[in-house]
C-alpha atoms as a PDB file:
ATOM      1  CA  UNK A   1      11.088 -10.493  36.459  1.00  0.00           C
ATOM      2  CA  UNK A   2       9.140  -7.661  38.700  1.00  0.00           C
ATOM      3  CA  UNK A   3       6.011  -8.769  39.999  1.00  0.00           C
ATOM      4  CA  UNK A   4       3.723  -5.714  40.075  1.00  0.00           C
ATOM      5  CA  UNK A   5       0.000  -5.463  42.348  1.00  0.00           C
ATOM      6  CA  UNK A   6      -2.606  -3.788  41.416  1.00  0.00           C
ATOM      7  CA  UNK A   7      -6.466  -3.570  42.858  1.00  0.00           C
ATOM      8  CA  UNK A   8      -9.020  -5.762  41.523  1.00  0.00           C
ATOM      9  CA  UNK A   9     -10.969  -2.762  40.927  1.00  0.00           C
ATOM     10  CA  UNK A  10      -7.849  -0.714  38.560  1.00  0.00           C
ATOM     11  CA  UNK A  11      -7.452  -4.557  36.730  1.00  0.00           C
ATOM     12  CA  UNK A  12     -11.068  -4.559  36.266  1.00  0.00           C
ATOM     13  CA  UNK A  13     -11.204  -1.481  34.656  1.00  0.00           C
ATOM     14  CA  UNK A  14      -8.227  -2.156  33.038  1.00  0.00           C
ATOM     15  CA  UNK A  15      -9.351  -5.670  31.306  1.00  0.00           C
ATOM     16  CA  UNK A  16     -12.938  -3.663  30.435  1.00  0.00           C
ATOM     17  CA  UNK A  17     -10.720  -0.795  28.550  1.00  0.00           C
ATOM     18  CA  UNK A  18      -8.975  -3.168  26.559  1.00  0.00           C
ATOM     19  CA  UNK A  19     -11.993  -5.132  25.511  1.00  0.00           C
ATOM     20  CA  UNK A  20     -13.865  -2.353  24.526  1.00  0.00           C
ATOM     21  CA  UNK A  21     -10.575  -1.110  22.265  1.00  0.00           C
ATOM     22  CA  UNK A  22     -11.381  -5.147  21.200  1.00  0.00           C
ATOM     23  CA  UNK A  23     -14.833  -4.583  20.133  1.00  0.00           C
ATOM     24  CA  UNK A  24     -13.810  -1.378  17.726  1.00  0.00           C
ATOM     25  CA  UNK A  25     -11.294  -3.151  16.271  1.00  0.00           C
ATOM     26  CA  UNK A  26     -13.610  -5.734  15.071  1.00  0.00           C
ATOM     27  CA  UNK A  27     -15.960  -3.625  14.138  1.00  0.00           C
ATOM     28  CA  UNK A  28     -13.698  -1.830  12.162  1.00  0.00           C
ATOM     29  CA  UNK A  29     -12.311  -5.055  10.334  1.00  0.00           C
ATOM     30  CA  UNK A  30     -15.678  -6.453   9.658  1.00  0.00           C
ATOM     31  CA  UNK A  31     -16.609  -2.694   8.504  1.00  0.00           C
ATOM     32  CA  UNK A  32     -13.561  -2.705   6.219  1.00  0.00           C
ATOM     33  CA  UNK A  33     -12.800  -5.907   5.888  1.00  0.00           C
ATOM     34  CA  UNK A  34     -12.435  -6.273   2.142  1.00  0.00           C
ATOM     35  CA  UNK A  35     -10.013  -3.472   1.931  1.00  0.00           C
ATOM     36  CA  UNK A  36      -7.167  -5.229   3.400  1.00  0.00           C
ATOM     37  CA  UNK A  37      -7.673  -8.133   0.707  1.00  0.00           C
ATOM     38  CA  UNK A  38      -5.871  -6.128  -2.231  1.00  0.00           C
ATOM     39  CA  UNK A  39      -2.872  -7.799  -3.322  1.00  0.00           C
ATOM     40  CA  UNK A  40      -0.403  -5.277  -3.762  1.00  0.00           C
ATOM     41  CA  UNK A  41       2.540  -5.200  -6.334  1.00  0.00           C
ATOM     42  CA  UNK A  42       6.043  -4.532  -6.008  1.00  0.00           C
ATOM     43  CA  UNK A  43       8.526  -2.972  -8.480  1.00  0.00           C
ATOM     44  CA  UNK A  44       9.537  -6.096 -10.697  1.00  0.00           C
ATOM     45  CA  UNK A  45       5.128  -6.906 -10.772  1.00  0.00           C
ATOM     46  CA  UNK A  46       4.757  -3.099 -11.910  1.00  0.00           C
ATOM     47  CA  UNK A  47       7.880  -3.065 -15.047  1.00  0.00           C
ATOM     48  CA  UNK A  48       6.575  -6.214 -16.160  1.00  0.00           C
ATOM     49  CA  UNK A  49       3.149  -5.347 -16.360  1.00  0.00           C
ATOM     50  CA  UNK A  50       3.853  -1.814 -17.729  1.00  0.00           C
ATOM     51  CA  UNK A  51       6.827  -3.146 -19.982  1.00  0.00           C
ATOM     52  CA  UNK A  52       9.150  -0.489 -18.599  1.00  0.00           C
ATOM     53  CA  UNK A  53      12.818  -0.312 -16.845  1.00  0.00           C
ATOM     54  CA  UNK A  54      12.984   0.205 -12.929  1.00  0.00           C
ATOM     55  CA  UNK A  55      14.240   3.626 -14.279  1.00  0.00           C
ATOM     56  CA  UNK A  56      10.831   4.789 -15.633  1.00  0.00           C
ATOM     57  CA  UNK A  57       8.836   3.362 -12.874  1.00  0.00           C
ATOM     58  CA  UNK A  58      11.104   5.457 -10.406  1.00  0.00           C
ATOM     59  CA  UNK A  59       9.958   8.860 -12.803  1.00  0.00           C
ATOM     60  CA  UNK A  60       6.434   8.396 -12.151  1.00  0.00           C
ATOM     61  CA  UNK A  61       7.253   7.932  -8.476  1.00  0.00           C
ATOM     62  CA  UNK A  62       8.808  10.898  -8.594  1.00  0.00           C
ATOM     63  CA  UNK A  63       6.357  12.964 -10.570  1.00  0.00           C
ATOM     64  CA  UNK A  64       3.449  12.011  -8.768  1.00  0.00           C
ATOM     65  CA  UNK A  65       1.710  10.021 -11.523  1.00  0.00           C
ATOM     66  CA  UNK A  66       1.791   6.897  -9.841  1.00  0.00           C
ATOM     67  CA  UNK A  67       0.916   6.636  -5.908  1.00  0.00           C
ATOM     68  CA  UNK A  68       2.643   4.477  -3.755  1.00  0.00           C
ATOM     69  CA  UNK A  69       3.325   2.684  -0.449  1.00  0.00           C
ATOM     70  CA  UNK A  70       7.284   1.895   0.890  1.00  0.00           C
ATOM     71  CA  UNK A  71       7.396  -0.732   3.796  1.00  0.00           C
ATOM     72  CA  UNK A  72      10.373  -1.294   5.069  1.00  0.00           C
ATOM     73  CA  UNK A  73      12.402   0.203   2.044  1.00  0.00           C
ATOM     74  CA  UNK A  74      10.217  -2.169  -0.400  1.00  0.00           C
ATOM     75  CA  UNK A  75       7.908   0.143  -2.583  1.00  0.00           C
ATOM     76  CA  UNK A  76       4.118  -1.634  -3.323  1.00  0.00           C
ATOM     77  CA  UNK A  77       1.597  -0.286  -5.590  1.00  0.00           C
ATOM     78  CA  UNK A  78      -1.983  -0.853  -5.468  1.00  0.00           C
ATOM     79  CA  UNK A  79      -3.364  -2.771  -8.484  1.00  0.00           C
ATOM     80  CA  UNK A  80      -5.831  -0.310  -9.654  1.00  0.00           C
ATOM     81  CA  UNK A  81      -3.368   2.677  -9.016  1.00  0.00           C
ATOM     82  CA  UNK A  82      -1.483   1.177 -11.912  1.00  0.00           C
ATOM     83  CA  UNK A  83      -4.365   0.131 -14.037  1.00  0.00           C
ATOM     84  CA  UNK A  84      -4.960   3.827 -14.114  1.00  0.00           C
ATOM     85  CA  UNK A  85      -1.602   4.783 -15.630  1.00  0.00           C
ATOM     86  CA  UNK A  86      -1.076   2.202 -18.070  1.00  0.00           C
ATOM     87  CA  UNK A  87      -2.733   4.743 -20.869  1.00  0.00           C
ATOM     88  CA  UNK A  88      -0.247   7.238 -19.714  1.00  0.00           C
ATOM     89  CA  UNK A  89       2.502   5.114 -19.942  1.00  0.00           C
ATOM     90  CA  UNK A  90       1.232   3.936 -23.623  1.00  0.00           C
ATOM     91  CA  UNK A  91       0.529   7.644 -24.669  1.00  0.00           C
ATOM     92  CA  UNK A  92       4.208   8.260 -23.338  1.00  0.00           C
ATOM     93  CA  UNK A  93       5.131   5.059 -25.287  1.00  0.00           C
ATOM     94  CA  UNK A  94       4.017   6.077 -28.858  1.00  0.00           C
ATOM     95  CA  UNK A  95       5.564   9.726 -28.565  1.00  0.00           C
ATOM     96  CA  UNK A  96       8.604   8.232 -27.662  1.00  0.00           C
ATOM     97  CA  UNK A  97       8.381   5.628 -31.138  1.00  0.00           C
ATOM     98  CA  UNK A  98       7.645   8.926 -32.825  1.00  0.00           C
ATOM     99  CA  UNK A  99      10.737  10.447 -31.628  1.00  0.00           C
ATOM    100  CA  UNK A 100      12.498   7.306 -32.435  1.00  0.00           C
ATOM    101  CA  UNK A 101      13.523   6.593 -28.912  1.00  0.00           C
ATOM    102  CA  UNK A 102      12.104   3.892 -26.353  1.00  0.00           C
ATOM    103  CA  UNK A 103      10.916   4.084 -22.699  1.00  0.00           C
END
């Protein structure tokens, strides 16, 4: 362990930086707050809901047609993100009956 000295005056200003950088994060949070409350979904929430293989769900990755996030090599989707393509994926759906092939 090092044991480091500083003047009361550098810790001062120190302690008053950081609490300032305090302040804006709350404000921030309280600003935002609601934001962070989303629950997102993850690849099995998204086939399920979509009735689709991991297969298709990597295509509209791929082809920009559905946004998402990857954390730690786990992909999450935002709710209303794939609200928005489930009458893409239905439009996609009945072509594909037409055709006489499945997605």
């Amino acid at each position: 362990m090092q044991i480091i000295n500083i003047e009361a005056e550098t810790f001062e200003a120190m302690l008053s930086t950081v609490e300032s950088f305090t302040r804006r994060m709350e404000h921030l949070c309280r600003q935002h707050g609601n934001r962070d409350s989303i629950e997102w979904m993850d690849n099995q929430d998204v086939c399920q809901l979509l009735n689709i293989s991991p297969q298709t769900l990597q295509t509209l990755r791929d082809n920009g047609t559905l946004a998402y996030t990857q954390i730690s090599h786990k992909t999450y989707y935002k709710p209303e993100d794939v609200q928005k393509i489930l009458p893409v994926v239905e439009g996609k759906r009945k072509l594909a009956k037409y055709k006489g092939k499945r997605i």
